[in-house]
C-alpha atoms as a PDB file:
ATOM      1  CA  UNK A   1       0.000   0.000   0.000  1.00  0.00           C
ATOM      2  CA  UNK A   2       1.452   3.466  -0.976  1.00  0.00           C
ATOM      3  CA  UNK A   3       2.149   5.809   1.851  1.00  0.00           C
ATOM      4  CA  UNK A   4       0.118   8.956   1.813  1.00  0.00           C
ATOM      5  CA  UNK A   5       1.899  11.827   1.259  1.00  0.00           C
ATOM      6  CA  UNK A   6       0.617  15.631   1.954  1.00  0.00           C
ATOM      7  CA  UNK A   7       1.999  18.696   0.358  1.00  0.00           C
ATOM      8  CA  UNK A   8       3.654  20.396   3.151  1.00  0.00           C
ATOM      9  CA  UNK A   9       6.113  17.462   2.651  1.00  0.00           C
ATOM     10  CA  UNK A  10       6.297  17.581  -0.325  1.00  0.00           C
ATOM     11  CA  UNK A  11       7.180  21.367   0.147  1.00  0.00           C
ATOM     12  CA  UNK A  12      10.221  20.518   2.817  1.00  0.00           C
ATOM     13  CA  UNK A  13      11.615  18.022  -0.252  1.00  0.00           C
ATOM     14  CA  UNK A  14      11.491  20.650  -2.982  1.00  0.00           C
ATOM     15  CA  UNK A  15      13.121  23.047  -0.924  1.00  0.00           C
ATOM     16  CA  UNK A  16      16.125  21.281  -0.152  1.00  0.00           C
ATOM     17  CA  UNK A  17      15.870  20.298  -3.775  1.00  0.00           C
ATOM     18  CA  UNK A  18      15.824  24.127  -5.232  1.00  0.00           C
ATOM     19  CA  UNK A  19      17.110  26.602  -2.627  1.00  0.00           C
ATOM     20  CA  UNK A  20      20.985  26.515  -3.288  1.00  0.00           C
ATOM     21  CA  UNK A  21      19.983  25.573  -7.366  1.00  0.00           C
ATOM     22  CA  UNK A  22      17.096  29.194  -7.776  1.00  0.00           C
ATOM     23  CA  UNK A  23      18.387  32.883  -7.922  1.00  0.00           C
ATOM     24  CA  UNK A  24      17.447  34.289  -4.516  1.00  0.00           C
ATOM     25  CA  UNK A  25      14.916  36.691  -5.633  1.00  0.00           C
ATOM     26  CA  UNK A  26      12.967  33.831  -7.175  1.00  0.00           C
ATOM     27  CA  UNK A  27      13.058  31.230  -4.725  1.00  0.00           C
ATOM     28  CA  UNK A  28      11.948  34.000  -2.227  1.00  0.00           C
ATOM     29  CA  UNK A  29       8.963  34.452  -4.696  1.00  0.00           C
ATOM     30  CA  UNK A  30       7.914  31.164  -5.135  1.00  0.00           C
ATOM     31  CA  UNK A  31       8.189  30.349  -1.473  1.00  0.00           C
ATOM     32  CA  UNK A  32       5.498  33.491  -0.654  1.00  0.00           C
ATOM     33  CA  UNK A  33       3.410  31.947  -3.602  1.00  0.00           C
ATOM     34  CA  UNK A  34       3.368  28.370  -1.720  1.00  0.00           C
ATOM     35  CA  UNK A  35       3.071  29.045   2.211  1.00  0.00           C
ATOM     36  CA  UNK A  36       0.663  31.663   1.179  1.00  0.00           C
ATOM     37  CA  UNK A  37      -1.814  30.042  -1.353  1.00  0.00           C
ATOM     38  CA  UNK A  38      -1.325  26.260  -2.462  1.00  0.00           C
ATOM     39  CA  UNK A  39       0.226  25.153   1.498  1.00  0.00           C
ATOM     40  CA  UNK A  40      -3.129  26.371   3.100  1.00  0.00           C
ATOM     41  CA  UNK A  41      -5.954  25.186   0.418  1.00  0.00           C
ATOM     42  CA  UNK A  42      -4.668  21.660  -0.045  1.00  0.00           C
ATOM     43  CA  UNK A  43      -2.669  21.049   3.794  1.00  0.00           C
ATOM     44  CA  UNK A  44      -5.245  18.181   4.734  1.00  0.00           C
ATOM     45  CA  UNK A  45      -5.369  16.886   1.214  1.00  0.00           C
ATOM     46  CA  UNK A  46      -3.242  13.674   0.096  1.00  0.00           C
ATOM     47  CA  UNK A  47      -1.426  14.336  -2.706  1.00  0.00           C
ATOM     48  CA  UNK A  48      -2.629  11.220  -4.211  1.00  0.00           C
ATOM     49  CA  UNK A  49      -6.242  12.337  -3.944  1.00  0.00           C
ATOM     50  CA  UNK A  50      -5.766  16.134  -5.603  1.00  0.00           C
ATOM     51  CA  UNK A  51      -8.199  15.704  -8.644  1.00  0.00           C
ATOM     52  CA  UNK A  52      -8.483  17.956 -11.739  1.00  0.00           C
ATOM     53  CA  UNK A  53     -11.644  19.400 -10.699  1.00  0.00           C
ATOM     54  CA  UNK A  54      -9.950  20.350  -7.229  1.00  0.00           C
ATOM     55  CA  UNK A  55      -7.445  22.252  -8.884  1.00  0.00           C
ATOM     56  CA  UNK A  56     -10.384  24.154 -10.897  1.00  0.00           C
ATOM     57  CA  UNK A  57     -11.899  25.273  -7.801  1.00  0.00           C
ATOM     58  CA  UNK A  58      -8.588  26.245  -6.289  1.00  0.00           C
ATOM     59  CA  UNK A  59      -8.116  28.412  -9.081  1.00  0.00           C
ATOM     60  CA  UNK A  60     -11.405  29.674  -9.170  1.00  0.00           C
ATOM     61  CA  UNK A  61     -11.409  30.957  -5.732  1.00  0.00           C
ATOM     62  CA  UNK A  62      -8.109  32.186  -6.040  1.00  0.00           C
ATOM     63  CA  UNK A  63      -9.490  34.666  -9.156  1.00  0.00           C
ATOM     64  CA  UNK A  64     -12.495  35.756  -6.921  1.00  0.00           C
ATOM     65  CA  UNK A  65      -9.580  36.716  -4.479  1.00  0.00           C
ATOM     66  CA  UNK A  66      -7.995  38.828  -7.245  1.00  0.00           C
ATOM     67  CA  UNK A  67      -4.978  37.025  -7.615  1.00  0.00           C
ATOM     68  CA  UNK A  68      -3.657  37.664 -10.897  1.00  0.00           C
ATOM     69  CA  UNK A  69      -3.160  35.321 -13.615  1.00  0.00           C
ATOM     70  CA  UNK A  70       0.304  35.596 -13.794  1.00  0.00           C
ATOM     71  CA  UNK A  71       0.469  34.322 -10.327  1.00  0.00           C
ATOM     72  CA  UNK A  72      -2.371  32.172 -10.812  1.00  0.00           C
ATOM     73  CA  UNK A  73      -0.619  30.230 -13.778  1.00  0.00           C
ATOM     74  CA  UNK A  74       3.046  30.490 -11.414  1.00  0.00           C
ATOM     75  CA  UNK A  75       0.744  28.408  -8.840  1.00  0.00           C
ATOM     76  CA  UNK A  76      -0.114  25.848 -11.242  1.00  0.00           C
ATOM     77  CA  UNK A  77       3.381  25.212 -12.095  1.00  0.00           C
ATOM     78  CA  UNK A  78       4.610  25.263  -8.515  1.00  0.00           C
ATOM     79  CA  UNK A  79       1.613  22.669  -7.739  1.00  0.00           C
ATOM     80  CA  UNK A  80       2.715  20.623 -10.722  1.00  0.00           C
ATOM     81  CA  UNK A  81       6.267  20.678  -9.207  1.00  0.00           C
ATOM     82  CA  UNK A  82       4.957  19.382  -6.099  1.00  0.00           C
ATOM     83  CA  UNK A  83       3.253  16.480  -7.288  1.00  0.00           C
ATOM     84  CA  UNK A  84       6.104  15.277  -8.969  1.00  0.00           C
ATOM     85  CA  UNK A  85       8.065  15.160  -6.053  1.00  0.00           C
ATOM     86  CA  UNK A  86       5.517  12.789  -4.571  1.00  0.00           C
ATOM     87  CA  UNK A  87       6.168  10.801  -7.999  1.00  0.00           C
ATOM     88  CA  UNK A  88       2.292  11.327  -9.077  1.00  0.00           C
ATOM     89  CA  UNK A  89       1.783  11.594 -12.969  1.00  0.00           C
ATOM     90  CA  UNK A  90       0.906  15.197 -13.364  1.00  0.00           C
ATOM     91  CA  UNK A  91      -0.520  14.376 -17.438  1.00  0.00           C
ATOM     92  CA  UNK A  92      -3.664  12.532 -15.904  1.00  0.00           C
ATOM     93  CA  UNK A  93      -4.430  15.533 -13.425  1.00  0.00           C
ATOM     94  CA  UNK A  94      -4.448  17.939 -16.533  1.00  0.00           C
ATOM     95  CA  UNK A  95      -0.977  19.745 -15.241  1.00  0.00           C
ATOM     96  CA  UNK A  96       0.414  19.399 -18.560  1.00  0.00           C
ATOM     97  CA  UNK A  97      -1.791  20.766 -20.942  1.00  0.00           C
ATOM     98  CA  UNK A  98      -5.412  21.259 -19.625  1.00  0.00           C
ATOM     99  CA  UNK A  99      -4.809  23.593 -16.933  1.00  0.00           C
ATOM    100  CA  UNK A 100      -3.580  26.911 -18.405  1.00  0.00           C
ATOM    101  CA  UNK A 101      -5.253  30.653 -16.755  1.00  0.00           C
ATOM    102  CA  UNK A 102      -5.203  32.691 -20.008  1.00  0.00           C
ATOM    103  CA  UNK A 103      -3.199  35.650 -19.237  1.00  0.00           C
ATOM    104  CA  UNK A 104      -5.244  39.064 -20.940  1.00  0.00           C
ATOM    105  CA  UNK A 105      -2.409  40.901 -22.646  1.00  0.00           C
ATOM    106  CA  UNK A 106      -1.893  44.763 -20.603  1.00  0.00           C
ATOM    107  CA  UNK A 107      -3.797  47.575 -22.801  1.00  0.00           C
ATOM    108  CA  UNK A 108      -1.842  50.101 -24.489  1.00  0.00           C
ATOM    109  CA  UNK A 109      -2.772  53.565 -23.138  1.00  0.00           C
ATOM    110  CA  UNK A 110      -0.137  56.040 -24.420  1.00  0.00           C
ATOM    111  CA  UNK A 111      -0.504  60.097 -23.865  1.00  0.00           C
ATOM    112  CA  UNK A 112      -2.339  61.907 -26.545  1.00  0.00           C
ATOM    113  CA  UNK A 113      -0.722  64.813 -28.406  1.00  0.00           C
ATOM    114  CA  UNK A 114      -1.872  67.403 -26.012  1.00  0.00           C
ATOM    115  CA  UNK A 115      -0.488  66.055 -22.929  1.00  0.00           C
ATOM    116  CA  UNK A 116       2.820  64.817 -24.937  1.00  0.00           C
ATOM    117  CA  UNK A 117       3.281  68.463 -25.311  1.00  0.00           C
ATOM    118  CA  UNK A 118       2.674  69.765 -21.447  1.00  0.00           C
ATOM    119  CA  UNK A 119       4.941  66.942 -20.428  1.00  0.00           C
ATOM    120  CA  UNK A 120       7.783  68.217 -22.819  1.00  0.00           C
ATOM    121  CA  UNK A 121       7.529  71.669 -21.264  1.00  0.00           C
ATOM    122  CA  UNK A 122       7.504  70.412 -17.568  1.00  0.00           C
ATOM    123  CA  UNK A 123      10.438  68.172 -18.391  1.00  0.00           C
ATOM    124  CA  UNK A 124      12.253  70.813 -19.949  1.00  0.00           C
ATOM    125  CA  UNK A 125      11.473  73.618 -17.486  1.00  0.00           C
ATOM    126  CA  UNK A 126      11.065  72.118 -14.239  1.00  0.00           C
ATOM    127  CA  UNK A 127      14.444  71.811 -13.258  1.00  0.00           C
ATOM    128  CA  UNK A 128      13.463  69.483 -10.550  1.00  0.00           C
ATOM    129  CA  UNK A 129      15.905  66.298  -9.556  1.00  0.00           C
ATOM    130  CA  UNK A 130      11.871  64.300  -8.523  1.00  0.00           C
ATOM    131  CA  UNK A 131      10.906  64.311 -12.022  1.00  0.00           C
ATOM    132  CA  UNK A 132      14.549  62.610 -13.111  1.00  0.00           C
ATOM    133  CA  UNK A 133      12.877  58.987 -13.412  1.00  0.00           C
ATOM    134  CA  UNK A 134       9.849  60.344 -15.732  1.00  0.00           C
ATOM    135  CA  UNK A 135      12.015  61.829 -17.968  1.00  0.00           C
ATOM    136  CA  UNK A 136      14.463  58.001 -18.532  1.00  0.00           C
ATOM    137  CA  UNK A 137      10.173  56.720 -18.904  1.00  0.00           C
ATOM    138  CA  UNK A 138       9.199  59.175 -21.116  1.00  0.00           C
ATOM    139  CA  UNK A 139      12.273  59.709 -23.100  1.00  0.00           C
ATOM    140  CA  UNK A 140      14.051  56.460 -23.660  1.00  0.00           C
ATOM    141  CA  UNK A 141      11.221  53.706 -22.458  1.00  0.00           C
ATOM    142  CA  UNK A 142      12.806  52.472 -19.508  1.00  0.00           C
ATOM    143  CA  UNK A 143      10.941  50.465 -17.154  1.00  0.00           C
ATOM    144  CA  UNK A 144      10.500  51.631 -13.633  1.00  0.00           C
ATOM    145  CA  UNK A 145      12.293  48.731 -11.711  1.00  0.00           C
ATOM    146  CA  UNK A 146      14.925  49.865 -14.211  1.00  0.00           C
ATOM    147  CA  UNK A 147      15.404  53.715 -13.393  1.00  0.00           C
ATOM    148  CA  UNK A 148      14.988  52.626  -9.980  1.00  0.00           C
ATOM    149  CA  UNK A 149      18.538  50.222 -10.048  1.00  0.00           C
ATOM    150  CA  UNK A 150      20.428  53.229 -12.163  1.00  0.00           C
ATOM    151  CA  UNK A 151      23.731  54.015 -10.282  1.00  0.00           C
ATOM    152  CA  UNK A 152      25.817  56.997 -11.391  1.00  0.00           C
ATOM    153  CA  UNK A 153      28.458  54.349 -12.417  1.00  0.00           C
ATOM    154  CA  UNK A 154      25.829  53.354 -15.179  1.00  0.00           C
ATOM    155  CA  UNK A 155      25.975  56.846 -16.894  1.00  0.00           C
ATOM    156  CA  UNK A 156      28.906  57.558 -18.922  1.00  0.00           C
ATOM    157  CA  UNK A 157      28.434  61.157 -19.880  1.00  0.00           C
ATOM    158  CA  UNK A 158      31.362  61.461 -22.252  1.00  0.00           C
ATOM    159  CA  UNK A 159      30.117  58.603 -24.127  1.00  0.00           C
ATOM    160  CA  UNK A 160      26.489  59.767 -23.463  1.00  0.00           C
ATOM    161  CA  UNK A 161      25.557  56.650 -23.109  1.00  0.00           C
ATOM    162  CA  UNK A 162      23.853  54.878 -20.030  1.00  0.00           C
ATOM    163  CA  UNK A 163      23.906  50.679 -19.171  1.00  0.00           C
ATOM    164  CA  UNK A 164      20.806  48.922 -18.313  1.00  0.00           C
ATOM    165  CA  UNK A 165      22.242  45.919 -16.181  1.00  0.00           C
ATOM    166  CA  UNK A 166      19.758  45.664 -13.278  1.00  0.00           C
ATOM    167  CA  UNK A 167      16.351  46.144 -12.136  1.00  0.00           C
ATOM    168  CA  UNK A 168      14.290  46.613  -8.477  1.00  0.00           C
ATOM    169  CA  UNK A 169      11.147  44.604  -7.512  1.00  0.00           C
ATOM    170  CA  UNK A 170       9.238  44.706  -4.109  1.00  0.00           C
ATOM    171  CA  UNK A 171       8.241  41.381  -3.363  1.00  0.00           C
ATOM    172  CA  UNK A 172       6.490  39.897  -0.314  1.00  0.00           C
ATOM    173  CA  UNK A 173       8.455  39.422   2.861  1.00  0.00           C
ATOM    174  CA  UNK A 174       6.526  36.088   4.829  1.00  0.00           C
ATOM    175  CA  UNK A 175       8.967  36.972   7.938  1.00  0.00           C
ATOM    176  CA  UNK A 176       7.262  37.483  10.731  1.00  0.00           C
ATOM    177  CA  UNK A 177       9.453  40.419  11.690  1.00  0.00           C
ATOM    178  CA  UNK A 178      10.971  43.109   9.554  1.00  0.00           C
ATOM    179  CA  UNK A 179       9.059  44.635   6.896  1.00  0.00           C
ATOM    180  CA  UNK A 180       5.970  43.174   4.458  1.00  0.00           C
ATOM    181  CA  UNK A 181       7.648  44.670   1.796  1.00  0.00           C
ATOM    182  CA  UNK A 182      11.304  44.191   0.477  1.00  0.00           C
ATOM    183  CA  UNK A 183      13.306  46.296  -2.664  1.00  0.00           C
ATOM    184  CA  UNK A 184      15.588  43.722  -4.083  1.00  0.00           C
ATOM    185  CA  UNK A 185      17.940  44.921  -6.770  1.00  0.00           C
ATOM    186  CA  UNK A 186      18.614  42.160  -9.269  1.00  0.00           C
ATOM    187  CA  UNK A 187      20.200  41.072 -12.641  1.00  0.00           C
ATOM    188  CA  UNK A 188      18.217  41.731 -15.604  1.00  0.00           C
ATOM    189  CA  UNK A 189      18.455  38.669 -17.827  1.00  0.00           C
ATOM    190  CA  UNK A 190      21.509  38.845 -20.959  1.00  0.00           C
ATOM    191  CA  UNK A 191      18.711  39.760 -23.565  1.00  0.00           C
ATOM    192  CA  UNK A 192      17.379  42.696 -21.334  1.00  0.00           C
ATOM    193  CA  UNK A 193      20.886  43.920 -20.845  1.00  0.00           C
ATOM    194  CA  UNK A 194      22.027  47.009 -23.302  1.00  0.00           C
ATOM    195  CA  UNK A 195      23.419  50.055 -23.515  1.00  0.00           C
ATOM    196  CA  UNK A 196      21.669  53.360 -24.966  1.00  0.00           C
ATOM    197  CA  UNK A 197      22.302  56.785 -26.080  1.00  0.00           C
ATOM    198  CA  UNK A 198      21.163  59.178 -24.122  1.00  0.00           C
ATOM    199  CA  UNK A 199      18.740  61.915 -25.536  1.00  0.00           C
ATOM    200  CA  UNK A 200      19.671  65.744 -25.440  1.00  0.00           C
ATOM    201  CA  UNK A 201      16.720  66.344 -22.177  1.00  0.00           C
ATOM    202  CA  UNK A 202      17.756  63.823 -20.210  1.00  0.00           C
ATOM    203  CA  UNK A 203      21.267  64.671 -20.701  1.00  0.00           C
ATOM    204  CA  UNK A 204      21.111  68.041 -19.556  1.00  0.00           C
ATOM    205  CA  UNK A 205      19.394  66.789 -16.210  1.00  0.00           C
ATOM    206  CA  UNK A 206      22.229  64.595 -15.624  1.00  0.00           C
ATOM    207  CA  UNK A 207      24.473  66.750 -15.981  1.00  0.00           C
ATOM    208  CA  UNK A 208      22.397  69.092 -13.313  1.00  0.00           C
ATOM    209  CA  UNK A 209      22.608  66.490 -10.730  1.00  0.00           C
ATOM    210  CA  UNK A 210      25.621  64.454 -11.564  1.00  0.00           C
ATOM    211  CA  UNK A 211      27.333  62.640  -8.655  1.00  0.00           C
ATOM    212  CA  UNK A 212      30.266  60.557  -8.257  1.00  0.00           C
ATOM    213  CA  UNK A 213      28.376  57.676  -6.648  1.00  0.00           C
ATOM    214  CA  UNK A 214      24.810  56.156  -5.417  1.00  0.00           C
ATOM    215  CA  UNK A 215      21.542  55.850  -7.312  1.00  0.00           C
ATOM    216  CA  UNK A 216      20.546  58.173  -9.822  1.00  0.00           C
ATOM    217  CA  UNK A 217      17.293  59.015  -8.413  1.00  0.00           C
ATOM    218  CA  UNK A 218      17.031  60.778  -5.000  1.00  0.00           C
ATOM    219  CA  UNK A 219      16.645  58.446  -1.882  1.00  0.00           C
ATOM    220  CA  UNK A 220      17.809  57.682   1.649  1.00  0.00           C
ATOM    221  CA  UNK A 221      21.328  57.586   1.754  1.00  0.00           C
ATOM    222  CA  UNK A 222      22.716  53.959   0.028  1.00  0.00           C
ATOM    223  CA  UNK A 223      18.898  52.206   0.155  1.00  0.00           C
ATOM    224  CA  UNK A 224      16.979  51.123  -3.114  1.00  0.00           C
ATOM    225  CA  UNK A 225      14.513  54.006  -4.907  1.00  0.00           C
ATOM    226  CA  UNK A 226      11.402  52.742  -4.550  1.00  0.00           C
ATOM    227  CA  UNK A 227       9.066  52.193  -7.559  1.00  0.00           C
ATOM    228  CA  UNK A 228       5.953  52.777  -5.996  1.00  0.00           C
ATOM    229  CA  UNK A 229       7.379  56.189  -4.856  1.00  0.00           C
ATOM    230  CA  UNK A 230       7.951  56.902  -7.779  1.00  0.00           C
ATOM    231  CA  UNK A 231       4.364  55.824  -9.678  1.00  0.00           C
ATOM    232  CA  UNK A 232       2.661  58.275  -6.593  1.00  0.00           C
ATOM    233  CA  UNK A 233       5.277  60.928  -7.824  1.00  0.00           C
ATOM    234  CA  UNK A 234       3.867  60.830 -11.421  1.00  0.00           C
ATOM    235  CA  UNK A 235       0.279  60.958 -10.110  1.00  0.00           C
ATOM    236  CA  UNK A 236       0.924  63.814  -8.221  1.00  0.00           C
ATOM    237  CA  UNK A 237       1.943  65.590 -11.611  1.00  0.00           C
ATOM    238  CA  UNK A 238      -0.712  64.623 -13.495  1.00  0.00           C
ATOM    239  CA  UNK A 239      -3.359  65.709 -10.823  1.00  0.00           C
ATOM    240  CA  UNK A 240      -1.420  68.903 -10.278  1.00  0.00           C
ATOM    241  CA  UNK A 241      -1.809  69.498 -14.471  1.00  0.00           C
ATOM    242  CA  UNK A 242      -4.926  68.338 -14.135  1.00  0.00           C
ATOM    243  CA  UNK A 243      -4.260  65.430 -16.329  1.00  0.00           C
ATOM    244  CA  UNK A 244      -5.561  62.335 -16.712  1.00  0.00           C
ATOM    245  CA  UNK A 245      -4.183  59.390 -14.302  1.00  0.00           C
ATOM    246  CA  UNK A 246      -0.547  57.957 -16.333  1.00  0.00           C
ATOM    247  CA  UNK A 247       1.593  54.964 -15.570  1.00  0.00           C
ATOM    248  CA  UNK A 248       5.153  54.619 -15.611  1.00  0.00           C
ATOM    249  CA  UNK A 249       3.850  51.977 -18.124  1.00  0.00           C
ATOM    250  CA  UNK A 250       1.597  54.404 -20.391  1.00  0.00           C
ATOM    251  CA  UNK A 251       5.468  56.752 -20.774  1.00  0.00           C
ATOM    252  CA  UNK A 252       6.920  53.688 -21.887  1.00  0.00           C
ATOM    253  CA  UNK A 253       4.356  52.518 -24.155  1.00  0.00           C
ATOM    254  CA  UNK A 254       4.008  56.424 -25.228  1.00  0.00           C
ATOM    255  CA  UNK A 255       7.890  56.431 -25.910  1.00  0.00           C
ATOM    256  CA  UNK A 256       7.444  53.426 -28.193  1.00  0.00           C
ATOM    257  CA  UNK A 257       4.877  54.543 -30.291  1.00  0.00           C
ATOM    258  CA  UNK A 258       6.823  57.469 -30.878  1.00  0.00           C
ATOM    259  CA  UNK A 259       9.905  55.777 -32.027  1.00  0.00           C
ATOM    260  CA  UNK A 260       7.848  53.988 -34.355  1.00  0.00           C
ATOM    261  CA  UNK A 261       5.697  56.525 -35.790  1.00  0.00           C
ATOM    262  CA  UNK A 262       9.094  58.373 -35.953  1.00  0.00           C
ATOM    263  CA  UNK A 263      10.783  55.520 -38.591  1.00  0.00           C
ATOM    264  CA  UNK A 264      12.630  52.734 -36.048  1.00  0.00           C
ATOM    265  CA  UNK A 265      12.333  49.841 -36.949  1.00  0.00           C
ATOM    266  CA  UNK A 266      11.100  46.876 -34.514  1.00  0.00           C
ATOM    267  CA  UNK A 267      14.057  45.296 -34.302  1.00  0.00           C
ATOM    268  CA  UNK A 268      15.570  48.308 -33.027  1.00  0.00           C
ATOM    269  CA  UNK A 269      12.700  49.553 -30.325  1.00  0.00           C
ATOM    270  CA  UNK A 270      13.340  45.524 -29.296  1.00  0.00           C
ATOM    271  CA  UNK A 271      16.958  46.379 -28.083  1.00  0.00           C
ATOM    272  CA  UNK A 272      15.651  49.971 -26.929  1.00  0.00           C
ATOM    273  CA  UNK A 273      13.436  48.407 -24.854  1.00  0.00           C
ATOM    274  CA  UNK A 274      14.751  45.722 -23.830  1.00  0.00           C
ATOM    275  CA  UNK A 275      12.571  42.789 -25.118  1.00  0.00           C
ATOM    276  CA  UNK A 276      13.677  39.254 -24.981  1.00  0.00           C
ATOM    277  CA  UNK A 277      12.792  38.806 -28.338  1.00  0.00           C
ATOM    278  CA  UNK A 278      11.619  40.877 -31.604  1.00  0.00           C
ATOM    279  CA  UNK A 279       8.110  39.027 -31.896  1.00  0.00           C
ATOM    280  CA  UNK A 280       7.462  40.103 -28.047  1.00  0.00           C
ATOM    281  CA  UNK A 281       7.507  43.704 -29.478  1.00  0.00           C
ATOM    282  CA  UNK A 282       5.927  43.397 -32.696  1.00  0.00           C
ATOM    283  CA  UNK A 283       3.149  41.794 -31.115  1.00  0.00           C
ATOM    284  CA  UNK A 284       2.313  44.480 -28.612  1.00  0.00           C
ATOM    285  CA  UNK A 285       3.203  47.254 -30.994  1.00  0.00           C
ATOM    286  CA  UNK A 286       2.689  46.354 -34.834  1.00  0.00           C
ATOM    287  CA  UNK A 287      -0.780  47.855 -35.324  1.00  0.00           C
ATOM    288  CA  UNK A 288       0.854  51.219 -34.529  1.00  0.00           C
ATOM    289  CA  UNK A 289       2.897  49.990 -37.445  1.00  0.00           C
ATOM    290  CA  UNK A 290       0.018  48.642 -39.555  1.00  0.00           C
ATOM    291  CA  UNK A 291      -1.586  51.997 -39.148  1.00  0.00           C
ATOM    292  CA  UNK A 292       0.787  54.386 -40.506  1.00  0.00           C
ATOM    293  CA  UNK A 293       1.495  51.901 -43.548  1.00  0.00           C
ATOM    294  CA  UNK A 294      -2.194  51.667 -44.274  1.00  0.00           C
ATOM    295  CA  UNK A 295      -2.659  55.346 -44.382  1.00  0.00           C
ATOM    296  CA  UNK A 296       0.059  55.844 -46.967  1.00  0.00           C
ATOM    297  CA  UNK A 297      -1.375  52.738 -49.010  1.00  0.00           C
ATOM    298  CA  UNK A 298      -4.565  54.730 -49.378  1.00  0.00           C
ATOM    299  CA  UNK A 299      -2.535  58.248 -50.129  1.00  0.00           C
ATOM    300  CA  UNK A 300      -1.134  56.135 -52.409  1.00  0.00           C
ATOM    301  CA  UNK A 301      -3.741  54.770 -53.995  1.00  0.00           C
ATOM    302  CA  UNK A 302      -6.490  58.044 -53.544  1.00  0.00           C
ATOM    303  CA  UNK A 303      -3.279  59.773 -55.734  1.00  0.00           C
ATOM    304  CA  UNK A 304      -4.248  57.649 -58.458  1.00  0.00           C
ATOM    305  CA  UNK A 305      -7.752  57.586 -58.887  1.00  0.00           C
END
């Protein structure tokens, strides 16, 4: 007769089995994910009981929670894991193709010509060191985590040119002590790695508030920028202008549209940004593309009729 096995054993094996073999960051990530979601739903289950349609209500509940579907797919995988360490075939529980939470793809909101222009002149004119992180957004489509990591040793101005090498994330802290929240600075991957030019506006703030050392934008002395200061920063702005609410992801997104309608070509905005791949940016960005080749199809054509 086969021993029963629960998951929070199955959760002591896989952790001797991964912590020493995951990057720190992640491990830390998947362990929140496990002793906060998948440890408590299924702790009096046997593993060898867990049925598809248990899984489907896990997940279910867990979207009525508002977990998102990144996280709710991460689970899945992390559950899968865990069965296999028990040595349970994970194809007849639907693990290996069935079960999939179909991740919607973010909207594209970029700024509208208007508020492209009041942004300019506030950029330009502020003079202020707080709005330093919009402008790397806004002007060359970095990512937040990204401005956030920027040391001074990553900006070459003789070169004008800055590295992208590292990024912040908060991430849950499950210690009972300490704080809920942790910044962790970490690698970006070799494919999100480049270096960059650095455009006339944001060169002329550097040079405003150049320092030998330390992160680029203004903190506590030697700890982490935080990205969600500096998302309530760019609210502030945009209530203050009496604009409409704007995402560190809406400057990026903006900034990429512009290079486009501008003549780059997507294999270029792919290294600008970052992108582990050309198709991940032509797929979030080609009917900008489409758009501006349609219209001169039908100049084109309307010429000759």
């Amino acid at each position: 007769m086969t021993d029963i096995i629960y998951i929070n054993d199955c959760y002591e094996l896989w952790k001797q089995m991964n912590q020493t073999n995951l990057n720190p960051l992640t491990f830390r990530r998947y362990t929140n994910l496990l002793e906060t979601h998948l440890l408590p739903y299924f702790e009096y289950t046997a593993m060898q009981s867990i049925t598809e349609k248990d899984i489907h209500t896990f997940l279910k509940q867990k979207q009525e929670e508002g977990l998102a579907e990144v996280s709710r797919n991460m689970l899945i995988t992390l559950l899968k894991k865990l069965i296999q360490t028990a040595g349970i075939d994970t194809v007849a529980l639907g693990l290996e193709h069935t079960i999939h939470v179909k991740q919607q793809k973010r909207s594209i909101e970029i700024l509208n010509y208007e508020e492209q222009l009041l942004l300019d002149e506030i950029l330009t004119d502020s003079g202020q060191v707080k709005y330093l992180g919009i402008c790397f957004a806004y002007k060359m489509g970095l990512a937040i985590g990204e401005i956030c990591a920027l040391s001074w040793s990553d900006i070459n101005l003789k070169k004008e040119v800055v590295s992208i090498r590292n990024t912040v994330q908060r991430i849950q802290n499950t210690e009972e002590e300490g704080k809920k929240t942790l910044l962790v600075k970490m690698e970006l991957p070799s494919a999100a790695q480049r270096e960059l030019p650095i455009p006339k506006t944001v060169f002329e703030q550097l040079l405003l508030y150049k320092k030998s050392d330390g992160y680029v934008l203004e903190g506590k002395e030697g700890k982490l920028p935080d990205p969600r200061r500096e998302q309530m920063r760019l609210e502030k702005l945009f209530q203050k202008k009496e604009m409409k609410g704007c995402s560190f992801h809406s400057l990026r997104d903006t900034f990429a549209v512009k290079c486009l309608r501008a003549g780059m070509s997507m294999e270029d905005l792919s290294y600008v940004l970052g992108h582990s791949s050309v198709t991940v940016t032509s797929e979030r960005y080609q009917k900008f593309l489409e758009r501006k080749e349609n219209q001169m199809v039908l100049k084109r054509i309307m010429e000759m009729v």
